[in-house]
Protein backbone atom coordinates (compact mmCIF):
# COMPACT_ATOMS: atom_id res chain seq x y z
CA UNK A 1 123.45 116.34 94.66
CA UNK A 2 124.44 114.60 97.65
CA UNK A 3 124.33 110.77 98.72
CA UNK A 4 122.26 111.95 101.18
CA UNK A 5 119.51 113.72 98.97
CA UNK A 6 119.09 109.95 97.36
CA UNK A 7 118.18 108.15 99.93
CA UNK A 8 116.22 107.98 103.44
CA UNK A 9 116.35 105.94 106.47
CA UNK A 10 113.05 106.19 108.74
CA UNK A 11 112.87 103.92 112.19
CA UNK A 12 109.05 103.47 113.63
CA UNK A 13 107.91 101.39 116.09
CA UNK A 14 105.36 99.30 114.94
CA UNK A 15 102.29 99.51 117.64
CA UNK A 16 99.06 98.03 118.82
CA UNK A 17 96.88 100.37 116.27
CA UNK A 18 98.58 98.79 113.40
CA UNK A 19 97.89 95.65 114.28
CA UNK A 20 95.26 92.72 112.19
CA UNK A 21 93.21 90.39 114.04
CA UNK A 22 96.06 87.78 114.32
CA UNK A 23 98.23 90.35 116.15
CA UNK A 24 100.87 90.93 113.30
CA UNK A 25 101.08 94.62 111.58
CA UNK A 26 98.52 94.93 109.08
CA UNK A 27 99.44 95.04 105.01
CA UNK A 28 97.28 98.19 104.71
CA UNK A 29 99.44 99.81 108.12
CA UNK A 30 102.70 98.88 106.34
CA UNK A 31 101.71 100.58 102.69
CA UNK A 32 100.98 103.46 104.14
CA UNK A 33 103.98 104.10 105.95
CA UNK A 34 106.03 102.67 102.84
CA UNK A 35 104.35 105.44 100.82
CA UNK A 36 105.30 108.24 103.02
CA UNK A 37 108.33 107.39 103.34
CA UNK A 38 108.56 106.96 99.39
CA UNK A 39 106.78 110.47 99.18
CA UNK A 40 109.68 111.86 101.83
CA UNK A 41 112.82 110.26 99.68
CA UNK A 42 111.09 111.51 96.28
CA UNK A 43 109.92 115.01 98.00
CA UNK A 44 113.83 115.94 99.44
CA UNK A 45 115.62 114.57 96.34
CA UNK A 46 112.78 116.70 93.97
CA UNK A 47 112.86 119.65 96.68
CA UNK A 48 109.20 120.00 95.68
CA UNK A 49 105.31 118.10 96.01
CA UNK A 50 105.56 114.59 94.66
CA UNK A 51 102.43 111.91 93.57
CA UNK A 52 102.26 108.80 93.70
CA UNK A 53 101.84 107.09 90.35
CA UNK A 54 102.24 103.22 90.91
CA UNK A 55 103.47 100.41 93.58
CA UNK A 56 105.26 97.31 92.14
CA UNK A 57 106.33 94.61 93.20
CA UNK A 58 105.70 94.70 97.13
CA UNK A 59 106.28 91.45 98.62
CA UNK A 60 105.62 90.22 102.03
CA UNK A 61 108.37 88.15 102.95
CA UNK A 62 107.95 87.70 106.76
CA UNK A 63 105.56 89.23 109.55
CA UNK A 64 106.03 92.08 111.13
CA UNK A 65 105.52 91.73 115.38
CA UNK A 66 103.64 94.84 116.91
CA UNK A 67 106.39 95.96 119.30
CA UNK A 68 109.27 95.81 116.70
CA UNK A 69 111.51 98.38 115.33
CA UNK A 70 110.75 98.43 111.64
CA UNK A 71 113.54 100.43 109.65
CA UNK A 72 113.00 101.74 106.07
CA UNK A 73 115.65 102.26 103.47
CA UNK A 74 114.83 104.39 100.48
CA UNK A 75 116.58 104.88 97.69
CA UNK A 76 116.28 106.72 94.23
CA UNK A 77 116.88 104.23 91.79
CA UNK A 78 115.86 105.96 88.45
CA UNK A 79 115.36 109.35 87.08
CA UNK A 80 113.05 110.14 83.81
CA UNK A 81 111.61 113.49 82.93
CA UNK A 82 109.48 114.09 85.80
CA UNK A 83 109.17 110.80 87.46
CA UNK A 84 111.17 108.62 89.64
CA UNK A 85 111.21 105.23 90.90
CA UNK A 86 111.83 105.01 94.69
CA UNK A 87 112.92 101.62 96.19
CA UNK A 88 111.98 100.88 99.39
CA UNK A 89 113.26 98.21 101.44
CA UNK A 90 112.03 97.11 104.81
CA UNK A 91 114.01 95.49 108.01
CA UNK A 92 112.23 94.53 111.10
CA UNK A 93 114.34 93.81 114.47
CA UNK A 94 113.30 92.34 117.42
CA UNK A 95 114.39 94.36 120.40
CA UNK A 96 113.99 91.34 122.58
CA UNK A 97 116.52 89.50 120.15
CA UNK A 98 118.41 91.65 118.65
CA UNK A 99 117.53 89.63 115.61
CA UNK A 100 117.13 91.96 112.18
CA UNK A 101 115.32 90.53 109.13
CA UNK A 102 114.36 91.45 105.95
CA UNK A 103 110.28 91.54 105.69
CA UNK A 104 109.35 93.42 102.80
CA UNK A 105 110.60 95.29 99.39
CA UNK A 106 108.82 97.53 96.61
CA UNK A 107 109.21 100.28 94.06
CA UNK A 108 107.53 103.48 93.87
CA UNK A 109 106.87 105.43 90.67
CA UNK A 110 106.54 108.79 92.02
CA UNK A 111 105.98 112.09 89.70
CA UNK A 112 107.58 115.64 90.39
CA UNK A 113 104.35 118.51 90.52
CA UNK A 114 104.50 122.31 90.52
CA UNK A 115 102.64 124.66 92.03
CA UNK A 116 100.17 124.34 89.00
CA UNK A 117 99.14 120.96 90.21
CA UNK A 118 101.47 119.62 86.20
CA UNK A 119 104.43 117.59 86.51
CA UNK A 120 107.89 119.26 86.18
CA UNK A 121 111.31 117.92 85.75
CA UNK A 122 112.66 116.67 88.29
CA UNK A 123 116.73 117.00 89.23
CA UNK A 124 119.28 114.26 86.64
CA UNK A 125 119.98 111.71 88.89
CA UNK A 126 123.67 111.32 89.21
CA UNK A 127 125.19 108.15 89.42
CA UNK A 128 128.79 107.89 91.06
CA UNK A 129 129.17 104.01 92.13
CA UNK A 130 128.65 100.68 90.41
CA UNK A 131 126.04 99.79 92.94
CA UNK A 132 124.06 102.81 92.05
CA UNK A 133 124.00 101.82 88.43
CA UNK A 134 122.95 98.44 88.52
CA UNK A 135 119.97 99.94 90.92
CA UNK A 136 119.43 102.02 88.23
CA UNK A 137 119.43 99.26 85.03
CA UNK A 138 116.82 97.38 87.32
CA UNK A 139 115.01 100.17 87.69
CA UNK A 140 115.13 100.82 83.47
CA UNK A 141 113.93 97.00 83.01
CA UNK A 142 110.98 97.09 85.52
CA UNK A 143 110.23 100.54 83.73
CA UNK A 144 110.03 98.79 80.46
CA UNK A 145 108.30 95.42 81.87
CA UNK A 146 105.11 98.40 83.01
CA UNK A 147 105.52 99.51 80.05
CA UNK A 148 104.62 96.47 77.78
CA UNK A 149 102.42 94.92 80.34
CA UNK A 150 100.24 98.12 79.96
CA UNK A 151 100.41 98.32 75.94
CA UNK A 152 99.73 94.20 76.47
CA UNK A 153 96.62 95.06 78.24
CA UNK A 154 95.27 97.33 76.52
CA UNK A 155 95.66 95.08 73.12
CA UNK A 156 93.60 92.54 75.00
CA UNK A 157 91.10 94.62 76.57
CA UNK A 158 90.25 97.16 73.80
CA UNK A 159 87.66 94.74 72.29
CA UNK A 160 85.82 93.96 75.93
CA UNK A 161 82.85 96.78 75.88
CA UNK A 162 82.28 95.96 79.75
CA UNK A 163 85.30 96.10 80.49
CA UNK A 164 86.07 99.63 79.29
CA UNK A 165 82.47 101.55 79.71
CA UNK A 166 83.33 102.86 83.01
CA UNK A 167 86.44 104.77 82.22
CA UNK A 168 86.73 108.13 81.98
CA UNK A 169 89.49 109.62 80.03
């Protein structure tokens, strides 16, 4: 698999329809671009439909101007059966300035689907420099970290009846 199957790079202008009320590009706007393009790195690496599972960890460093470039970097960082975690990284420039910044970062579990709608395995994930690995032992730790902080949950909601009556399993 090539380097280029791994990642994506997507450029968008960020325009007036995205904006919020105080004229910056609205959270909602931005996570919605964020997940296509996780869907687009995870869909070309899988060669097949992806899902989105979960978001971590987005943070909202700085603002992003309506009339900026906003460039996203994608990257497969882990590999498991079927699903993937896709980092996303976000860098708004000022075409006035010139000046680039970093505005926003987050991880996407995405899940490799079949044409029966059930996951299925998605491709190893090959990992040829030292930079690669250590994205992939951060991805490992934040896997485990969901991991307890779900079986953590769970331990202290199972005894909340209101809490619980609504789900359907």
């Amino acid at each position: 698999m090539s380097d280029q199957e791994k990642t994506l790079h997507m450029t968008i202008l960020m325009t007036p329809d995205m904006a919020n009320f105080s004229g910056k590009v609205h959270g909602g706007a931005l996570l919605k671009l964020l997940d296509q393009v996780a869907f687009a790195c995870a869909a070309r690496y899988c060669k097949c439909y992806v899902v989105t599972v979960s978001l971590d960890q987005v943070s909202f460093k700085n603002p992003i101007n309506v009339g900026e470039l906003v460039s996203f970097r994608a990257n497969v960082n882990y590999v498991g059966t079927s699903s993937m975690e896709i980092g996303v990284k976000v860098i708004a420039e000022d075409l006035h300035s010139k000046k680039k910044r970093h505005t926003n970062s987050c991880y996407f579990t995405m899940v490799s689907m079949g044409e029966d709608g059930k996951p299925i395995k998605a491709p190893p994930l090959e990992l040829k420099t030292d930079f690669e690995r250590k994205l992939y032992e951060a991805a490992l730790m934040r896997k485990k970290m969901r991991e307890e902080i779900t079986r953590r949950n769970l331990e202290i909601t199972s005894g909340i009846e209101d809490y619980n009556k609504d789900v359907v399993e």
